[in-house]
Protein backbone atom coordinates (compact mmCIF):
# COMPACT_ATOMS: atom_id res chain seq x y z
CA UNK A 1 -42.25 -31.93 -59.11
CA UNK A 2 -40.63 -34.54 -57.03
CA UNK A 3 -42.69 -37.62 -56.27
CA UNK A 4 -44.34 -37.73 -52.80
CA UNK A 5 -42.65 -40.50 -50.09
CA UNK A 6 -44.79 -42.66 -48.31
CA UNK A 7 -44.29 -43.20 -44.89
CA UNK A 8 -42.02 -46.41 -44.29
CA UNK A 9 -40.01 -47.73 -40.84
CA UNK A 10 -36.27 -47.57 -42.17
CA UNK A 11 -34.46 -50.63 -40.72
CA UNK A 12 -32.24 -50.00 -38.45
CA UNK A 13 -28.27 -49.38 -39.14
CA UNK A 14 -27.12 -52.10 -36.62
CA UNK A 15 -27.98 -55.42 -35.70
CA UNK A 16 -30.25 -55.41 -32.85
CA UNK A 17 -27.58 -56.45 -29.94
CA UNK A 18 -25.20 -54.00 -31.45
CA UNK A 19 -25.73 -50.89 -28.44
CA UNK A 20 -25.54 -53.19 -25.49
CA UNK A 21 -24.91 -52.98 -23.12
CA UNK A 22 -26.26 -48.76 -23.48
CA UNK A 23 -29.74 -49.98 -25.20
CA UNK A 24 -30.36 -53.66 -24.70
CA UNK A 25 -31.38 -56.27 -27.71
CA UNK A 26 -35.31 -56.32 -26.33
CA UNK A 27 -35.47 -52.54 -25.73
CA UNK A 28 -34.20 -52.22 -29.51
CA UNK A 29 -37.14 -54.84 -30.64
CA UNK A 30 -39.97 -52.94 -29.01
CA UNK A 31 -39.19 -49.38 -29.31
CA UNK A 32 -37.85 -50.21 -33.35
CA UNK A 33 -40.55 -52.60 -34.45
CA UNK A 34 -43.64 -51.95 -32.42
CA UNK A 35 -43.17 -47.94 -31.55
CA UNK A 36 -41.92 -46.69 -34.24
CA UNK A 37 -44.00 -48.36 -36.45
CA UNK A 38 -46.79 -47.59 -34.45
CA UNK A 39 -45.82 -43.90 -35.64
CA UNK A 40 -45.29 -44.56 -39.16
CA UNK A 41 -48.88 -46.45 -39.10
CA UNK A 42 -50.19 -43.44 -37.66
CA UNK A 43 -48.75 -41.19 -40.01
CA UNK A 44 -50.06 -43.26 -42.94
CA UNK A 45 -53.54 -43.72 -41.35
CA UNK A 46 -54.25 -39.56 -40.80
CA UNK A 47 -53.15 -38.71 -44.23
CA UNK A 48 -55.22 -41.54 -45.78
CA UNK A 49 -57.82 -39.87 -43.75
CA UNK A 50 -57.14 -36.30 -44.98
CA UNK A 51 -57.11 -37.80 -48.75
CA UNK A 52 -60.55 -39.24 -48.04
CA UNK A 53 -61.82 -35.74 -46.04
CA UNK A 54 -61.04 -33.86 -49.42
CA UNK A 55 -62.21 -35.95 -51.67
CA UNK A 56 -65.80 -36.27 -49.91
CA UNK A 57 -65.65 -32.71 -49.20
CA UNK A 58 -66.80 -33.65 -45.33
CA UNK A 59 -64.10 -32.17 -43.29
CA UNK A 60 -65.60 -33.09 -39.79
CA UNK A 61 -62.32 -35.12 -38.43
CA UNK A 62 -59.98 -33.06 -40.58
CA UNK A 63 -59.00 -31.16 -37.53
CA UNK A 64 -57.98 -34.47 -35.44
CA UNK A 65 -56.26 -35.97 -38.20
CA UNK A 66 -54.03 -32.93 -39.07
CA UNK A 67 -52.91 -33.25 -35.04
CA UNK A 68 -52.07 -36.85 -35.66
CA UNK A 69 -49.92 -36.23 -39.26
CA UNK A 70 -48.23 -33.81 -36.82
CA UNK A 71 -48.10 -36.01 -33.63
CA UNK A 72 -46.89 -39.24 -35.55
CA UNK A 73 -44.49 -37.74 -38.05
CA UNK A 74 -42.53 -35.91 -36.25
CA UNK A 75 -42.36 -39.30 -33.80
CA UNK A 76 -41.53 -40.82 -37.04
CA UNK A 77 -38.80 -38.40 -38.22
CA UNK A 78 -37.23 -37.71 -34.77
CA UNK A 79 -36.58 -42.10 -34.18
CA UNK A 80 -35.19 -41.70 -37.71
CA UNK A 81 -32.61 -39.89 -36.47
CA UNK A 82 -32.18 -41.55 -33.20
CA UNK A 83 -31.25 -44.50 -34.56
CA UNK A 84 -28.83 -42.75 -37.42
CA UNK A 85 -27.36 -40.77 -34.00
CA UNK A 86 -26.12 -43.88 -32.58
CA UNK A 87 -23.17 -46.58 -33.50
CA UNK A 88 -21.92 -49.43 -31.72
CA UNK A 89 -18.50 -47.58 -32.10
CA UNK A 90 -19.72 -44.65 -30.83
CA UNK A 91 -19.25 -42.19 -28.04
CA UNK A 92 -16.05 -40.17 -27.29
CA UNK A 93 -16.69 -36.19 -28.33
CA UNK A 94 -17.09 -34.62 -31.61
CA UNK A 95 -14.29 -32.71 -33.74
CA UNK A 96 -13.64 -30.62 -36.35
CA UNK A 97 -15.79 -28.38 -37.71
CA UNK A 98 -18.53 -29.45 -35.15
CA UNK A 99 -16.60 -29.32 -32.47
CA UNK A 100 -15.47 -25.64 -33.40
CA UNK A 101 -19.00 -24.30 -33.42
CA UNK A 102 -20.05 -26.68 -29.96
CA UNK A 103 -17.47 -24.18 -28.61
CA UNK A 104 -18.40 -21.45 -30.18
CA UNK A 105 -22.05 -21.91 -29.40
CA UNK A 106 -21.88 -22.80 -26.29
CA UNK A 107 -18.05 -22.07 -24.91
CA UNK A 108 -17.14 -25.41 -24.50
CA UNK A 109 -18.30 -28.95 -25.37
CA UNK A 110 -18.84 -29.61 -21.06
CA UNK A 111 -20.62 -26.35 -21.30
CA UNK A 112 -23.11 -27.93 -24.32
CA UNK A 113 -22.97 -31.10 -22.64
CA UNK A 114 -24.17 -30.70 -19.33
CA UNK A 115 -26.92 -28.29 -20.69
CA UNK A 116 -28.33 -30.93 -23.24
CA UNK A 117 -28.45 -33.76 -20.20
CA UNK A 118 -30.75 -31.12 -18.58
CA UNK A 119 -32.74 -31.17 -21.12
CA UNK A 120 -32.86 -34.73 -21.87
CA UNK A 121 -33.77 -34.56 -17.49
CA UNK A 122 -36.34 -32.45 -17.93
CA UNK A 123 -38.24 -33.35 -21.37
CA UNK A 124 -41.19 -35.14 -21.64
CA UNK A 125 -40.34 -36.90 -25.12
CA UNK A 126 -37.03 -35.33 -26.39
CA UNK A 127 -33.67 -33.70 -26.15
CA UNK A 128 -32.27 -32.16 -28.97
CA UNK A 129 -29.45 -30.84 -30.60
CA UNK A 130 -30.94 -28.38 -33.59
CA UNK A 131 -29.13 -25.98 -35.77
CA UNK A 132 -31.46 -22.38 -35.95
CA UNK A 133 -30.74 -20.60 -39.13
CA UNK A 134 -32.82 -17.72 -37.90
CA UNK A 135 -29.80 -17.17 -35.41
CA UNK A 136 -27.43 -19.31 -37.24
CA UNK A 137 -26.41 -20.54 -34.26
CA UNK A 138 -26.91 -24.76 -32.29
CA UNK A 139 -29.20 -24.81 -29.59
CA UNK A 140 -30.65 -27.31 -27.39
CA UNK A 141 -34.61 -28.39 -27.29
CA UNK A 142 -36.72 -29.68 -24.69
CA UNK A 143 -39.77 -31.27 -27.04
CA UNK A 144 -42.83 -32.70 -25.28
CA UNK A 145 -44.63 -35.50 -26.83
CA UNK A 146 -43.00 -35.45 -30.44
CA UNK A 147 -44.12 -32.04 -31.49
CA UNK A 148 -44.25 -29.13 -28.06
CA UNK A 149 -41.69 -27.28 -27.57
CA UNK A 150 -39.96 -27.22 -31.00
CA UNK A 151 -38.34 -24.17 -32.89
CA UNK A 152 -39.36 -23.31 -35.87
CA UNK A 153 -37.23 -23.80 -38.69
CA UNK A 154 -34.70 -25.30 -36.44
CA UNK A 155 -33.14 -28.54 -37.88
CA UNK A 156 -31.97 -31.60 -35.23
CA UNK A 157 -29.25 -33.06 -36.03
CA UNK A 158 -28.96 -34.90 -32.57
CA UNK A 159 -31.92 -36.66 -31.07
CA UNK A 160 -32.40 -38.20 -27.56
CA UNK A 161 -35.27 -40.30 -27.09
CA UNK A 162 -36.44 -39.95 -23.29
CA UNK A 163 -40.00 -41.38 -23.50
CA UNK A 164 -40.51 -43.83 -20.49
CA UNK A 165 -40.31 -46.78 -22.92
CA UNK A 166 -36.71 -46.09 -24.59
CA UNK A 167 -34.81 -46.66 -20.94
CA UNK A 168 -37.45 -48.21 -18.25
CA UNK A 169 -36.74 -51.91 -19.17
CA UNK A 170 -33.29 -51.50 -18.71
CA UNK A 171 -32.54 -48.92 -16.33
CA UNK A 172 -35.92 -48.57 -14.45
CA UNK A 173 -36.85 -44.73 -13.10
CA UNK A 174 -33.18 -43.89 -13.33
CA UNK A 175 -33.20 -41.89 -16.44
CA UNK A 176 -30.02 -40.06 -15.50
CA UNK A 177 -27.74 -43.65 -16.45
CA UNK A 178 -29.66 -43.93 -19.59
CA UNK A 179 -28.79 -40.53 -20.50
CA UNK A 180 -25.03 -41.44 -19.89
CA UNK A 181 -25.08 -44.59 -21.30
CA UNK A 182 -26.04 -42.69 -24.86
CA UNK A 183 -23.18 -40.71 -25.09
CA UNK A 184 -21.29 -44.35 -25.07
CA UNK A 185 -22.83 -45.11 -28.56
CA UNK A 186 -23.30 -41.70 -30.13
CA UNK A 187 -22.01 -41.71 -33.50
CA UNK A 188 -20.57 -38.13 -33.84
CA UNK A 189 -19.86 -38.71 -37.53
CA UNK A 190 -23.55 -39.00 -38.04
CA UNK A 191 -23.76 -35.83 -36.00
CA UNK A 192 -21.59 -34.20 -38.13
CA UNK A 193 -23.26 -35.35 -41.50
CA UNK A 194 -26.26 -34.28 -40.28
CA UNK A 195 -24.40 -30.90 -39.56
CA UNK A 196 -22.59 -30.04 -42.31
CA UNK A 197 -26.02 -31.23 -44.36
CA UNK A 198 -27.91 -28.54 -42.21
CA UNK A 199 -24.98 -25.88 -42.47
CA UNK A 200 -25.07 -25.85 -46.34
CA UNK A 201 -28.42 -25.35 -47.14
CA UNK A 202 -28.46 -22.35 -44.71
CA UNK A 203 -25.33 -19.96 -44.62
C-alpha cells in the first residue's frame, strides 16, 4: 500500500517576477505564500481533526471537518495546477495531439477559447479545462468556491484562478484583462503533460 502524502505548498516553478507583467511579483507573494498555504493549513488542520474524531469515537464536528478536507484540498490541488499551467514563456496556442482533440471537441481552438473565457467571466472561483472519461471527451467547468460545480471523475488539466484576490491588485474589477493576460503565460506544454497523463490512464 502506498504511503499516505501529507499536505505540503509546492514552491513555485518560477521566480516570483517571472509572469509580469500578466501576474505581478506582489500578487504572486500573497496568493502563493499566504493563500495557498492558507489551504494546505486547512487541509492539514480538518484531517488532523478527523484522526482525532475517530480515535475518540466523538464524531460531533466530523461533519464540518469533512466540508473543509473538501473545501481546502481541492483549493490546494486546483493552485497546484495553476501555477504548473503557467510559464514565463508561455502563451501562443496549443498543438499536436491537444490541439487535434481542442478541435475535435469543440470545432476549433476560437470555438474552445471564447467558451472557457465565459466561464472564467462567469465563475465564482474557477475555470477549467477537464478531460471526462465518462464521455471521453474535454469540457469546460465553471467551479464555485473550490469544490461547486465540478464533474465527477473529470480530470483538469487547465486551471484559471478567478477568485477576487488572483487579479484585483493588479487589474482592479476588470477581470476580463486578467483573463487575457493568462493566455500570455500559459504553458501549453504543461497542458499537454497534464493531457496526455489524463488520456492514458483512461482510453
Amino acid at each position: 500500500m502506498p504511503e499516505k502524502s501529507e499536505p505540503e505548498l509546492p514552491p513555485l516553478p518560477y521566480d516570483y517576477d517571472a509572469l509580469e507583467p500578466s501576474i505581478s511579483q506582489q500578487v504572486l507573494e500573497w496568493h502563493h505564500d499566504t493563500h495557498h498555504q492558507g489551504y494546505v493549513n486547512g487541509l492539514e488542520s480538518a484531517e488532523e481533526t478527523l484522526a482525532e474524531n475517530r480515535e475518540n469515537g466523538d464524531f460531533s464536528s466530523s461533519a464540518a471537518a469533512i466540508g473543509n478536507v473538501t473545501h481546502n484540498g481541492c483549493g490546494h490541488y486546483l493552485h497546484t495546477l495553476f501555477w504548473e499551467n503557467m510559464d514565463p514563456n508561455g502563451g501562443g496556442e496549443p498543438s499536436g495531439e491537444l490541439a487535434d482533440r481542442i478541435e475535435e471537441d469543440f470545432g476549433s481552438y476560437e470555438g474552445w477559447k471564447g467558451e472557457f473565457k465565459a466561464a472564467a467571466g462567469a465563475a465564482g472561483g474557477w475555470a477549467l479545462l477537464v478531460y471526462d472519461p465518462v464521455a471521453k471527451q474535454l469540457r469546460n467547468v465553471v467551479v464555485d468556491k473550490h469544490d461547486q460545480g465540478a464533474l465527477w471523475g473529470a480530470h483538469p488539466i487547465l486551471a484559471l484562478d478567478v477568485w477576487e484576490h488572483s487579479y484585483y491588485y493588479d487589474y482592479g474589477p476588470d477581470r476580463g484583462s486578467f483573463i487575457d493576460a493568462f493566455f500570455e503565460v500559459v504553458d501549453w506544454d504543461n497542458v499537454e503533460e497534464q493531457y496526455q497523463n489524463t488520456v492514458s490512464k483512461h482510453e
